[in-house]
C-alpha atoms as a PDB file:
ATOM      1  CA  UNK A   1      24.332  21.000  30.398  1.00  0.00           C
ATOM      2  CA  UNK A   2      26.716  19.289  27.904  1.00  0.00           C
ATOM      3  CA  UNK A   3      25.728  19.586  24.208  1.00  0.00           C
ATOM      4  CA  UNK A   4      27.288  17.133  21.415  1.00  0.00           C
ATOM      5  CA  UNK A   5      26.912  18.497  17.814  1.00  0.00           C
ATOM      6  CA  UNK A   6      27.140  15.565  15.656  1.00  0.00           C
ATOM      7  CA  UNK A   7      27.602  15.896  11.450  1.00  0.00           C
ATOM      8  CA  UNK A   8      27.306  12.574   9.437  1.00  0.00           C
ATOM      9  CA  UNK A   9      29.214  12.591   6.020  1.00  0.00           C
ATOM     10  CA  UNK A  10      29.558  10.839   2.893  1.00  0.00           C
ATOM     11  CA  UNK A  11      31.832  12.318   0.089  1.00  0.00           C
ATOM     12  CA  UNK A  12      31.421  15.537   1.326  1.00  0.00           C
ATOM     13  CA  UNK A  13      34.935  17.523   1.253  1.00  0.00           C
ATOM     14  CA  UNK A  14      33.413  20.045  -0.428  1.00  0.00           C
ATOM     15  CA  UNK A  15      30.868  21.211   2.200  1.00  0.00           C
ATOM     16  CA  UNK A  16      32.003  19.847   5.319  1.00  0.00           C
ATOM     17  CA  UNK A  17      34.464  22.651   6.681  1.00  0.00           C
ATOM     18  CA  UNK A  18      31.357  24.832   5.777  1.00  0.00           C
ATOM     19  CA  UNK A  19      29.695  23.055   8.515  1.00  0.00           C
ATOM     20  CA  UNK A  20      32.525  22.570  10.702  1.00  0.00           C
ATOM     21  CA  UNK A  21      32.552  26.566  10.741  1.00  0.00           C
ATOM     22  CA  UNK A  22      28.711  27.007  11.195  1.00  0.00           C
ATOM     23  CA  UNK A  23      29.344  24.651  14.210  1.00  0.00           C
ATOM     24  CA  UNK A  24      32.357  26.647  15.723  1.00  0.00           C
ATOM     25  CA  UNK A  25      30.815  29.853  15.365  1.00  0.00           C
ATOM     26  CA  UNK A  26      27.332  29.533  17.540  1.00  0.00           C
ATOM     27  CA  UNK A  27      26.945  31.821  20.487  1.00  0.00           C
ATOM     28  CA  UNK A  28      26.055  29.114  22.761  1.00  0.00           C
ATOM     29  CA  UNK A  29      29.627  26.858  22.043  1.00  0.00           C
ATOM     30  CA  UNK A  30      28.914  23.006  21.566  1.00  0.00           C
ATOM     31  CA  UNK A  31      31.067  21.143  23.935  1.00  0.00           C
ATOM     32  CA  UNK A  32      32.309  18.627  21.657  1.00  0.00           C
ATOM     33  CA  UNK A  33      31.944  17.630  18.181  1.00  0.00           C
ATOM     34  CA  UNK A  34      31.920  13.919  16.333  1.00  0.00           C
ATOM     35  CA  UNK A  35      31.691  13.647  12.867  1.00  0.00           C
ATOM     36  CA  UNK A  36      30.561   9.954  11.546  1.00  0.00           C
ATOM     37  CA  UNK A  37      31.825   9.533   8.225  1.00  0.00           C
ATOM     38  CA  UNK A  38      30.623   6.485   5.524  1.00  0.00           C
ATOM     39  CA  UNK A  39      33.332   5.379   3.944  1.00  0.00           C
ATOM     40  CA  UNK A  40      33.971   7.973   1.972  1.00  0.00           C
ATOM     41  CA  UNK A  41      36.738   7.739  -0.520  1.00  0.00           C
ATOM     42  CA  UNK A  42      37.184  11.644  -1.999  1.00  0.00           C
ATOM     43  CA  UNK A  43      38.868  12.556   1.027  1.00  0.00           C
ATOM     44  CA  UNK A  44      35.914  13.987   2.930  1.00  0.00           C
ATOM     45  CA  UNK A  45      38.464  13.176   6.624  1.00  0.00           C
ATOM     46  CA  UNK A  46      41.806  14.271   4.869  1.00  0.00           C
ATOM     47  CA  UNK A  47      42.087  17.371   6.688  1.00  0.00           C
ATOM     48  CA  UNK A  48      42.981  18.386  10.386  1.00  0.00           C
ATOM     49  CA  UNK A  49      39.976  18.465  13.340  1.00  0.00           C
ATOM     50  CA  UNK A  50      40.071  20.613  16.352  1.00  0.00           C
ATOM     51  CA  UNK A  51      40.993  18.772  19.697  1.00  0.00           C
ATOM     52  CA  UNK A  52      37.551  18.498  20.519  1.00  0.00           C
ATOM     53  CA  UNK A  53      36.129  16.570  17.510  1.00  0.00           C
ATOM     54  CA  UNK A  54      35.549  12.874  17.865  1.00  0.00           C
ATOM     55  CA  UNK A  55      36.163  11.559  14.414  1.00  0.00           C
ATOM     56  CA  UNK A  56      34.690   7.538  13.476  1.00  0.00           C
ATOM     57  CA  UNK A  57      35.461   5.884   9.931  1.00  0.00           C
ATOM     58  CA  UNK A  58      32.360   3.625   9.343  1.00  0.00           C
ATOM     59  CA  UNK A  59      33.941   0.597   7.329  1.00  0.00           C
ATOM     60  CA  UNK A  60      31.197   0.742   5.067  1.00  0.00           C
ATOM     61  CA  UNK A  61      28.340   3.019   4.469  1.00  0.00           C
ATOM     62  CA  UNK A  62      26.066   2.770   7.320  1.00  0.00           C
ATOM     63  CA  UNK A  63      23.337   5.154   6.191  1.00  0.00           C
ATOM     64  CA  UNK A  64      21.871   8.106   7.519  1.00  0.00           C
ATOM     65  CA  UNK A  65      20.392   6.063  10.117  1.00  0.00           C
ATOM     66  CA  UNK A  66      23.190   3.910  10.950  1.00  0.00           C
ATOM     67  CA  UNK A  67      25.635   7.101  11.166  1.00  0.00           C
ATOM     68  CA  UNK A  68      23.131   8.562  13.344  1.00  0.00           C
ATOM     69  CA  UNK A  69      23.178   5.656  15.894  1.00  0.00           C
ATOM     70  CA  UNK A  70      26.347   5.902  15.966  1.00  0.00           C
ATOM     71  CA  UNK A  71      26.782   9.733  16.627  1.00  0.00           C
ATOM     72  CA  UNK A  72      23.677   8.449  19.712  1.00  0.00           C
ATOM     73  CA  UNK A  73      25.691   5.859  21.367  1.00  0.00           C
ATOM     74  CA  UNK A  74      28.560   8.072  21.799  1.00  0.00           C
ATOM     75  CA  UNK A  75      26.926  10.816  23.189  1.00  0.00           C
ATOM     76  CA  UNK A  76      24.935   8.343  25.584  1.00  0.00           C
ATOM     77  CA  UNK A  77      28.529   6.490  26.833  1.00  0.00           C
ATOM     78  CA  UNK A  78      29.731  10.063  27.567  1.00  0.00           C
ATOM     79  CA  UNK A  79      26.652  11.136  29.475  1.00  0.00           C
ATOM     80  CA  UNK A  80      26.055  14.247  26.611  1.00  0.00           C
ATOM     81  CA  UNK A  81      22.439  16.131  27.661  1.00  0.00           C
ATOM     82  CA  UNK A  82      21.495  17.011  24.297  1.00  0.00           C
ATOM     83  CA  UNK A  83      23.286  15.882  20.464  1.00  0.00           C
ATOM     84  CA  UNK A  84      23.167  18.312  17.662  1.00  0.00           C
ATOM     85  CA  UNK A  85      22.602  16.414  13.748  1.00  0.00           C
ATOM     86  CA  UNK A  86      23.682  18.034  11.000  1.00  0.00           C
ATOM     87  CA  UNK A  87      24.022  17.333   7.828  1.00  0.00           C
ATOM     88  CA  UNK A  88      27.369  18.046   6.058  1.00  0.00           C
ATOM     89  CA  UNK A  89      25.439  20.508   3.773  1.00  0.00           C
ATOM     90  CA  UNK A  90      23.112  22.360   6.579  1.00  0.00           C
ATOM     91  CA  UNK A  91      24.656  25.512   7.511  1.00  0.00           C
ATOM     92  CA  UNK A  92      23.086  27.032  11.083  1.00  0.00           C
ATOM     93  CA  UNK A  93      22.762  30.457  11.892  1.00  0.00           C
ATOM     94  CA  UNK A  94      24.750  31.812  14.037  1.00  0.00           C
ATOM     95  CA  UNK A  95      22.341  31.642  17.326  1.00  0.00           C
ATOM     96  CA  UNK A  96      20.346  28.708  16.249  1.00  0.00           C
ATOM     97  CA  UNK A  97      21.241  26.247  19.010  1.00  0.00           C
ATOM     98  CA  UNK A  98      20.817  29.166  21.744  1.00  0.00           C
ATOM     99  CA  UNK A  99      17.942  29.394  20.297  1.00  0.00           C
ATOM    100  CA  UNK A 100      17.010  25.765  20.648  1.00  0.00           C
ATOM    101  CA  UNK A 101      18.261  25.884  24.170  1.00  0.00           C
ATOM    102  CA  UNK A 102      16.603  29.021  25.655  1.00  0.00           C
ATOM    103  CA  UNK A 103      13.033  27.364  23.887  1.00  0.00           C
ATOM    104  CA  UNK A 104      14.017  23.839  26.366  1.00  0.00           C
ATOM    105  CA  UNK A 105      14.418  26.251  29.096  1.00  0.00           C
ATOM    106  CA  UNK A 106      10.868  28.259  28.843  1.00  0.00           C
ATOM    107  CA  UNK A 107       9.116  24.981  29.214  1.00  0.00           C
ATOM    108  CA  UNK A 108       8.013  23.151  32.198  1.00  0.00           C
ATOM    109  CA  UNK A 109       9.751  20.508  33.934  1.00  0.00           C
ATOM    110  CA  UNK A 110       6.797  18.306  32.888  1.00  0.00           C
ATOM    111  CA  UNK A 111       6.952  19.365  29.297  1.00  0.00           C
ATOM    112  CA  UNK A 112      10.745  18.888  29.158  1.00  0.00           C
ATOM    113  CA  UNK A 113      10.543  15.614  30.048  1.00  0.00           C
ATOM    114  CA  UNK A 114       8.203  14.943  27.224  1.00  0.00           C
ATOM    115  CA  UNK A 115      10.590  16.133  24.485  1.00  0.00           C
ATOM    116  CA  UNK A 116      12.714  14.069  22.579  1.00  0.00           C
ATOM    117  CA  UNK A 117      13.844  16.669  20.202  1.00  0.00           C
ATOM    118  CA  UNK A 118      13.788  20.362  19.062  1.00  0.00           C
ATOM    119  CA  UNK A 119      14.337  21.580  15.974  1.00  0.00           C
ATOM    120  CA  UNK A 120      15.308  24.197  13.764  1.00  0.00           C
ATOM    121  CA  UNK A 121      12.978  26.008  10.917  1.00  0.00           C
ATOM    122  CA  UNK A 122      14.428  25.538   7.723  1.00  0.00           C
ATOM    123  CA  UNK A 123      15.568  28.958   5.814  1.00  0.00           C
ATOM    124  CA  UNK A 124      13.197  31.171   4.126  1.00  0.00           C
ATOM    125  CA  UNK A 125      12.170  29.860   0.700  1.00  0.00           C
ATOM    126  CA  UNK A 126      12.746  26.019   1.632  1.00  0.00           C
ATOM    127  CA  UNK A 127       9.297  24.617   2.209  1.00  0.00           C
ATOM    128  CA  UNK A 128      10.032  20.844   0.975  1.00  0.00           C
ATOM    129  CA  UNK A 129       9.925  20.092   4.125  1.00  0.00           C
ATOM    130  CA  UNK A 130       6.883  20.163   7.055  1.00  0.00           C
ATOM    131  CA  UNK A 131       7.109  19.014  10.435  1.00  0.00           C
ATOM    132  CA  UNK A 132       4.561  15.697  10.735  1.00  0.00           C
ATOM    133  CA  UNK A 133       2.206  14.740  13.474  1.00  0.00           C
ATOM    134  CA  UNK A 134       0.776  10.827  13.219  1.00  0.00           C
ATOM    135  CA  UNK A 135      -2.611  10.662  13.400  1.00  0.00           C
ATOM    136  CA  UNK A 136      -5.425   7.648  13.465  1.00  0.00           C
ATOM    137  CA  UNK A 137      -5.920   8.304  10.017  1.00  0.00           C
ATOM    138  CA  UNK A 138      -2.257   8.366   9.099  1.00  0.00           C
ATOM    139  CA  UNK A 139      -0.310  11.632   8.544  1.00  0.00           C
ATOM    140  CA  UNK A 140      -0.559  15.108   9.162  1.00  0.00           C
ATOM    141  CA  UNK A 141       1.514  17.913   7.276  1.00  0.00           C
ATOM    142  CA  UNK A 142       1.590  20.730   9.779  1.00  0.00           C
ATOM    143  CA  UNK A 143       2.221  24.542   8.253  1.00  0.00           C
ATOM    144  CA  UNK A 144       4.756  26.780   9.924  1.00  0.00           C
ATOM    145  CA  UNK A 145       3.332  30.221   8.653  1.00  0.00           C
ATOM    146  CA  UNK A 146       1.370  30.153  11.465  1.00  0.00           C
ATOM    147  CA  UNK A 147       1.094  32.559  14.421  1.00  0.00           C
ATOM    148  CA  UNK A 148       3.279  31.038  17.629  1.00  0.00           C
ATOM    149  CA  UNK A 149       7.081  30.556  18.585  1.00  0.00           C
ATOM    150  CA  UNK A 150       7.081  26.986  17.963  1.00  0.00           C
ATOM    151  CA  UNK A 151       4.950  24.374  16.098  1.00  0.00           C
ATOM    152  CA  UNK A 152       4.405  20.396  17.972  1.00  0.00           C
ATOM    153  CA  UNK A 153       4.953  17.687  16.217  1.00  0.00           C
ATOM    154  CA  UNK A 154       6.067  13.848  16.293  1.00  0.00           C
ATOM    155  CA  UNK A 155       9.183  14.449  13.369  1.00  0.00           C
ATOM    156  CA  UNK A 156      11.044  16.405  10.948  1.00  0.00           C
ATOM    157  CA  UNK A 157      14.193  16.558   9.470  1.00  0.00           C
ATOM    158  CA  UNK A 158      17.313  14.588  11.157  1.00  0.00           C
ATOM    159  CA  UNK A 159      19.442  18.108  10.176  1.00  0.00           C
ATOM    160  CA  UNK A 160      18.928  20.805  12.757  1.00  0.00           C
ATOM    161  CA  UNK A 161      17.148  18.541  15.327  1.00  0.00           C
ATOM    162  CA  UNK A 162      18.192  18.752  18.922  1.00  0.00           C
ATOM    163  CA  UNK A 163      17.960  15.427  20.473  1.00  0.00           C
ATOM    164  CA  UNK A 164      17.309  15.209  24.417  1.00  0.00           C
ATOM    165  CA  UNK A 165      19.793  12.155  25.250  1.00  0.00           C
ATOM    166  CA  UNK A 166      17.651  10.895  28.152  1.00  0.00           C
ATOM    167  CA  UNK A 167      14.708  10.625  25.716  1.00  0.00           C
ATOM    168  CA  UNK A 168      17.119   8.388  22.567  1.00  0.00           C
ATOM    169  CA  UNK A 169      18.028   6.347  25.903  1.00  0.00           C
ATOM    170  CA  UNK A 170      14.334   5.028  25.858  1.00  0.00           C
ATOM    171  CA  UNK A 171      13.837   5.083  22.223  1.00  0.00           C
ATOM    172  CA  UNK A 172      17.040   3.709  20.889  1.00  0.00           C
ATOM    173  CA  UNK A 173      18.805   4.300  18.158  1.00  0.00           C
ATOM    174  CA  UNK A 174      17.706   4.432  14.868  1.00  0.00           C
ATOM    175  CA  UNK A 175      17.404   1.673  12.684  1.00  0.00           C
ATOM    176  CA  UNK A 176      20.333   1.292   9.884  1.00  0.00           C
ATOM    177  CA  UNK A 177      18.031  -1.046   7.779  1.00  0.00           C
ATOM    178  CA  UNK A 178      16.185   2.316   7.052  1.00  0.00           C
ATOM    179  CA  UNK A 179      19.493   3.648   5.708  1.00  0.00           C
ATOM    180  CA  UNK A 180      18.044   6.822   4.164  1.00  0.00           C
ATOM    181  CA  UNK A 181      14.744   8.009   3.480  1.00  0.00           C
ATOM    182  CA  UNK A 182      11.990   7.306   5.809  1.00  0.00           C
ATOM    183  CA  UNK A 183      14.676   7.045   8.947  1.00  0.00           C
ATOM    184  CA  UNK A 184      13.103   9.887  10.622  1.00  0.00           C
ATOM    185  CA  UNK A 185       9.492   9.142  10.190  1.00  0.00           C
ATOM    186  CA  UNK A 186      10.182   5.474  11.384  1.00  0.00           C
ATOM    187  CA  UNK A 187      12.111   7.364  14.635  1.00  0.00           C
ATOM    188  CA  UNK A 188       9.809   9.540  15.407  1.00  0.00           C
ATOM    189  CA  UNK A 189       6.702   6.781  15.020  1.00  0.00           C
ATOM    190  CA  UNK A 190       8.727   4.708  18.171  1.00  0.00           C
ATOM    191  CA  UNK A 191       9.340   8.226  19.838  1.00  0.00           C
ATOM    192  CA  UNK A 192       5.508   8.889  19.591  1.00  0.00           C
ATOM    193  CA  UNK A 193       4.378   5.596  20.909  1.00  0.00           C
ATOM    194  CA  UNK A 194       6.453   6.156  23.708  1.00  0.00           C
ATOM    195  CA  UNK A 195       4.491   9.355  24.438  1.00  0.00           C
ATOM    196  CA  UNK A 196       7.285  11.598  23.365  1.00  0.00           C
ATOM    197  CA  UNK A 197       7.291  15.000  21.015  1.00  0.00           C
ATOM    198  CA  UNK A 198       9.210  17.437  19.260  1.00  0.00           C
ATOM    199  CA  UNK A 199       8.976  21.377  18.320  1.00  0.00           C
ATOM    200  CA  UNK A 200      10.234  23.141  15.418  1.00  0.00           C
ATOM    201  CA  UNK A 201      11.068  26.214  16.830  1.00  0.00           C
ATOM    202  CA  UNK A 202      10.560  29.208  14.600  1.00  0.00           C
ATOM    203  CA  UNK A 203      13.549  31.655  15.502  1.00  0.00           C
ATOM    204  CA  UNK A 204      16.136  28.748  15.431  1.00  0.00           C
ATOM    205  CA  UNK A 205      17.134  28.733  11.399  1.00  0.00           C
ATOM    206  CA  UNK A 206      19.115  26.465   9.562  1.00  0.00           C
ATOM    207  CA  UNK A 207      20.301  26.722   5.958  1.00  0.00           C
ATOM    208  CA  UNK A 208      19.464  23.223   3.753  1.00  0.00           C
ATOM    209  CA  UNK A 209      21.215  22.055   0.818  1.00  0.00           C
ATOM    210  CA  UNK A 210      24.283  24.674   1.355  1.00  0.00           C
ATOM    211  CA  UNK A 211      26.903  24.856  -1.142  1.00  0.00           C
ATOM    212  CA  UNK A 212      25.163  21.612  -3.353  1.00  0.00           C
ATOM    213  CA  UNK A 213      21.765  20.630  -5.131  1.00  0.00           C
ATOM    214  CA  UNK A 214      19.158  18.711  -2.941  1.00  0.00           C
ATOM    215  CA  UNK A 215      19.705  14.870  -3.194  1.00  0.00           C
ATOM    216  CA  UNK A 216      16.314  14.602  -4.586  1.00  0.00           C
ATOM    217  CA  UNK A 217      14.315  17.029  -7.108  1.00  0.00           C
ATOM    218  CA  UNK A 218      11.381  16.801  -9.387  1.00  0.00           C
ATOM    219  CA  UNK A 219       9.800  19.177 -12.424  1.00  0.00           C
ATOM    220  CA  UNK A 220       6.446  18.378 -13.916  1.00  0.00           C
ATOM    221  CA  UNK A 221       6.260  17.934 -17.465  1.00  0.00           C
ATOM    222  CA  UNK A 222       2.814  17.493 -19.336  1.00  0.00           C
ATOM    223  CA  UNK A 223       1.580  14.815 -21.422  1.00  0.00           C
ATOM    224  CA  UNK A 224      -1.070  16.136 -23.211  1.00  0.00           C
ATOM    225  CA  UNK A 225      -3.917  16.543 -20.632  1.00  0.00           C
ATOM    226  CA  UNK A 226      -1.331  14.601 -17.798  1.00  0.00           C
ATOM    227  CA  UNK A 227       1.146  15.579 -15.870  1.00  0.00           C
ATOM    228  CA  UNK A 228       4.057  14.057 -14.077  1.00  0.00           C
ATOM    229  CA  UNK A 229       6.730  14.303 -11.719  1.00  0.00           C
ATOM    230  CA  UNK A 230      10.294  13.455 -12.999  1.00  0.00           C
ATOM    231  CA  UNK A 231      12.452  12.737 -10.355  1.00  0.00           C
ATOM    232  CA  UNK A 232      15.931  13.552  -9.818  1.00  0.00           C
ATOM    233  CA  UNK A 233      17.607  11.387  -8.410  1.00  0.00           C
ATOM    234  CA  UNK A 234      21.282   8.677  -7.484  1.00  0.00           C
ATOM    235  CA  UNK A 235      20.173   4.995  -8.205  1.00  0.00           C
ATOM    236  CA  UNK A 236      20.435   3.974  -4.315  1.00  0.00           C
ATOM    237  CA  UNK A 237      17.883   6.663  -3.710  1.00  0.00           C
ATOM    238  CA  UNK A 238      15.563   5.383  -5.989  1.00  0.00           C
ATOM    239  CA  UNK A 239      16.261   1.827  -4.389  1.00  0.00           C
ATOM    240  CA  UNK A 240      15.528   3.087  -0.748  1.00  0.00           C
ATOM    241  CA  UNK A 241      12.646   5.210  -1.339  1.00  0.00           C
ATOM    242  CA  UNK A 242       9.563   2.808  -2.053  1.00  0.00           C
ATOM    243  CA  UNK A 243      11.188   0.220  -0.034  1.00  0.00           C
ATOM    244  CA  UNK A 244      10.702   2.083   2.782  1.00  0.00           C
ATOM    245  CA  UNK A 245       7.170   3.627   2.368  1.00  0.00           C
ATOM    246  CA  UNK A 246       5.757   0.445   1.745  1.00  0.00           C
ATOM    247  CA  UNK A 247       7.461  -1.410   4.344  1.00  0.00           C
ATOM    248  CA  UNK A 248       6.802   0.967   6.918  1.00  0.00           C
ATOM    249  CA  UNK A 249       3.319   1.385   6.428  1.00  0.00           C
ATOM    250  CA  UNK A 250       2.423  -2.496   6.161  1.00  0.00           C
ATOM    251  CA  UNK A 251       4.758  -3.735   8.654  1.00  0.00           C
ATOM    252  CA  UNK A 252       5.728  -0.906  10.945  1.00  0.00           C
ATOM    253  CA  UNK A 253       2.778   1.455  11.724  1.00  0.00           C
ATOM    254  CA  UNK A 254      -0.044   0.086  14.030  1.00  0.00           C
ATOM    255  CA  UNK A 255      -3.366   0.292  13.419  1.00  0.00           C
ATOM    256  CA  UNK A 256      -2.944  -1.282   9.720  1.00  0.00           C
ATOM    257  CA  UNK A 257      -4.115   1.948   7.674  1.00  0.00           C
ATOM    258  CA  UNK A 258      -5.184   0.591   4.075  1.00  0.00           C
ATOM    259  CA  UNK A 259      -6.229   4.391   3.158  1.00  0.00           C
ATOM    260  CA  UNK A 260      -2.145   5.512   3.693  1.00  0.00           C
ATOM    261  CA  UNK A 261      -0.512   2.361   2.328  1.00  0.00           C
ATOM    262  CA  UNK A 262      -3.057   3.134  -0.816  1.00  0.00           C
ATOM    263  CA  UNK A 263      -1.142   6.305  -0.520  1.00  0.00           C
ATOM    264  CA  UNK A 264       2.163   5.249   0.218  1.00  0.00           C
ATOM    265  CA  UNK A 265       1.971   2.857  -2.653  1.00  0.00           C
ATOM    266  CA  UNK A 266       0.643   5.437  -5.396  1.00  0.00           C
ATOM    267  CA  UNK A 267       3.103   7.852  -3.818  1.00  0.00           C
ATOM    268  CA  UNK A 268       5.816   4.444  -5.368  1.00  0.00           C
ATOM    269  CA  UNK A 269       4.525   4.136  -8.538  1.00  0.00           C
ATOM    270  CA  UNK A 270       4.686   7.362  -9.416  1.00  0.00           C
ATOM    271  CA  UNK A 271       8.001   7.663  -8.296  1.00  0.00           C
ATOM    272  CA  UNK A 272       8.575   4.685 -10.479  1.00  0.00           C
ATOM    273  CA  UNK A 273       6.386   5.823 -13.255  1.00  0.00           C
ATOM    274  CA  UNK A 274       8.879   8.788 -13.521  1.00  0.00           C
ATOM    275  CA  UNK A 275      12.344   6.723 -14.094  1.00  0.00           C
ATOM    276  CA  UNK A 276       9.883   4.416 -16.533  1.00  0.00           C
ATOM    277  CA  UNK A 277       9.079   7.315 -19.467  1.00  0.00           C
ATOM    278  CA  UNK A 278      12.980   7.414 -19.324  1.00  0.00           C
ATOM    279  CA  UNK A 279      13.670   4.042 -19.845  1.00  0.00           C
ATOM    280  CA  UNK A 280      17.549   4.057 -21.520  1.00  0.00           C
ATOM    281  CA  UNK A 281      18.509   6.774 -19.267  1.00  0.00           C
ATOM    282  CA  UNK A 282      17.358   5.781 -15.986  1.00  0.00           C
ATOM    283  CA  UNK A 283      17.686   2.421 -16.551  1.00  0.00           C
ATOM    284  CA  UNK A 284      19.567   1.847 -12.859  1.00  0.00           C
ATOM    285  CA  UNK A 285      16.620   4.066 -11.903  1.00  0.00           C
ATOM    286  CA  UNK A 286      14.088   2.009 -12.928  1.00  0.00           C
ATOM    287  CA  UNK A 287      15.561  -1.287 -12.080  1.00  0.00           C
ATOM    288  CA  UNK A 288      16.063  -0.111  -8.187  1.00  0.00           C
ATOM    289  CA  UNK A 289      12.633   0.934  -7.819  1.00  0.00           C
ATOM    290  CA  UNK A 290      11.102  -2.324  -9.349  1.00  0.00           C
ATOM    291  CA  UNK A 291      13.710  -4.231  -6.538  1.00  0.00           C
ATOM    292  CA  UNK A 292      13.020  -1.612  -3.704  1.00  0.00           C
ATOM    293  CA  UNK A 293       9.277  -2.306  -4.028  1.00  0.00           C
ATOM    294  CA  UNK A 294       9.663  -5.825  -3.747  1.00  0.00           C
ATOM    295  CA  UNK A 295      11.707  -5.746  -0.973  1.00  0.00           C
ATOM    296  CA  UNK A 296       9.162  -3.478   0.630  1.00  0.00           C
ATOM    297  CA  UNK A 297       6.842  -5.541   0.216  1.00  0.00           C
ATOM    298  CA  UNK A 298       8.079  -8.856   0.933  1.00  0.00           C
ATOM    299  CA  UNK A 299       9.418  -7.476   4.187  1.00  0.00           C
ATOM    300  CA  UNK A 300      13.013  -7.374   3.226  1.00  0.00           C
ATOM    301  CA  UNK A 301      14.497  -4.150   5.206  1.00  0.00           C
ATOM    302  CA  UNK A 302      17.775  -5.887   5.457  1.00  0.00           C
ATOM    303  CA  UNK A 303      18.707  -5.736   2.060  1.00  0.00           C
ATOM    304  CA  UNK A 304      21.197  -3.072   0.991  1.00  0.00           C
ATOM    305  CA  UNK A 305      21.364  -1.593  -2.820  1.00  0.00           C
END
C-alpha cells in the first residue's frame, strides 16, 4: 500500500519545513511527498527537498482546489493507494496517519470500498470545525464529543484527510473555480452522490493553524440590543466566500432547498454586513463581497478576484 502525502502552499516559508518535519517524522513513513505550490513569491520553494519530494510551481495561483487536483492527478498517474493533504500550517501528530491506516484496515472489504476519505480530529480546543453529513433538508453539523472511535460523515476539512485514490478516480478532481472556501463541501456533495463516505477518526490528531493566525476570524461586538460578527479577513477571502455559498446552493445542490439558500444567503449578508459598519477600512472588503455575491448569483464561478 503506497501512501502520497501531499502539502499545498502559498507564501508559506515560514511554516512549511514545520510541516515537512511533521510529515518525515510519522511512524507509518509516507512513500513520497509532492508539495504544490501557488506562485508564491516570498520564497516559500527556496530551500532544498528530500529525494523523495515531487515539487510543482503552479504559474499562477490555482487555489486550494486547483492545488489539490493537482496533488490528485499525480498520485493517480503513479498508481498511489491513498494521498495525504495538508495544509502548510497543519502539523500531525506523530502516529496520525497509522492511525488513519490501522482505522481502513478494521473495516470490511465492503465498507472500504465505500470510503473516499478518512480523516484526522482536529487538536483539542479547535472546534471551528465539524465534520458535515448532507441531508434532504440541507446540512447537518455532526459533534465529535461523542462516545465511538470514529464519527461518518460526507466532508470535513481538506487538511488531515486521507483520500482513497480509487475513490478521487470516480469522483474527479476538485473543481479550481471553487478556489477556496466551499471546495470541500462542493467535493464531498459529488463524493456523496456517488454513494461514497468519510470518517473522522478520533485518535488520529492534527494540529490547525500551527505557527500562524487562522485565515479567517470573527469577535462579536454589540450595538446596543444587537450584536454582530466582525470578520477577519484578506480581500480575496471575502470575494470567494458568498460567491460560493450562494452558487453552490442554487446551482450545485439537487433538490433546490429554498430553506438553506435562505440560509446560505443570510449567512452572506452578514458576512457583508460586517466589512459594511467598517466602511473606510474594509473598503476592498466590502467591495469583494458586493462582486462575490453577484457572481454567485449570476452563476459566474469562473471569475477569479
Amino acid at each position: 500500500m503506497r501512501v502520497l502525502a501531499h502539502v499545498h502552499a502559498f507564501n508559506d516559508a515560514e511554516v512549511i519545513d514545520r510541516a515537512l518535519e511533521a510529515i518525515r517524522r510519522q511512524t507509518r513513513p509516507v512513500d513520497a511527498i509532492v508539495v504544490v505550490d501557488n506562485a508564491s513569491t516570498d520564497g516559500t520553494l527556496d530551500r532544498t527537498f528530500p529525494e523523495n519530494v515531487v515539487v510543482f510551481r503552479n504559474a499562477t495561483n490555482l487555489g486550494m482546489g486547483g492545488a489539490i487536483g493537482v496533488g490528485f492527478s499525480h498520485a493517480l498517474s503513479q498508481e498511489f493507494d491513498w494521498t495525504w493533504v495538508l495544509d502548510p500550517d497543519g502539523v500531525p501528530e506523530p502516529d496520525a496517519l497509522e492511525k488513519l491506516l490501522n482505522f481502513s484496515e478494521r473495516l470490511t472489504s465492503s465498507e472500504r470500498e465505500e470510503v473516499y476519505f478518512l480523516a484526522c480530529r482536529l487538536g483539542i480546543g479547535e472546534r471551528t470545525h465539524a465534520p458535515i453529513l448532507f441531508m434532504e433538508a440541507g446540512l447537518k453539523y455532526l459533534p465529535l464529543d461523542e462516545d465511538g472511535d470514529s464519527c461518518p460523515c460526507d466532508c470535513f476539512l481538506w487538511s488531515g484527510s486521507l483520500f482513497r485514490m480509487p475513490a478521487v478516480a470516480r469522483i474527479g478532481t476538485p473543481s479550481p473555480d471553487y478556489f477556496a472556501d466551499f471546495s470541500e463541501l462542493e467535493y464531498g456533495y459529488r463524493a456523496r452522490r456517488l454513494g461514497y463516505k468519510g470518517y473522522v477518526v478520533k485518535s488520529s490528531v492534527l494540529h490547525h493553524n500551527v505557527g500562524r493566525p487562522p485565515g479567517n476570524t470573527a469577535k462579536i461586538v454589540h450595538f446596543g440590543p444587537f450584536s454582530l460578527p466582525l470578520f477577519e479577513t484578506s480581500p480575496l477571502r471575502a470575494y470567494y466566500y458568498p460567491r460560493n455559498v450562494l452558487y453552490f446552493w442554487l446551482y450545485e445542490f439537487r433538490p433546490f432547498l429554498w430553506r438553506q439558500l435562505l440560509q446560505g444567503a443570510v449567512h452572506a449578508l452578514v458576512f457583508t454586513a460586517s466589512f459594511a459598519v467598517r466602511p473606510v477600512s474594509r473598503r476592498r472588503h466590502l467591495v469583494s463581497c458586493v462582486r462575490g455575491i453577484w457572481d454567485g448569483l449570476t452563476a459566474h464561478i469562473e471569475r477569479r478576484y
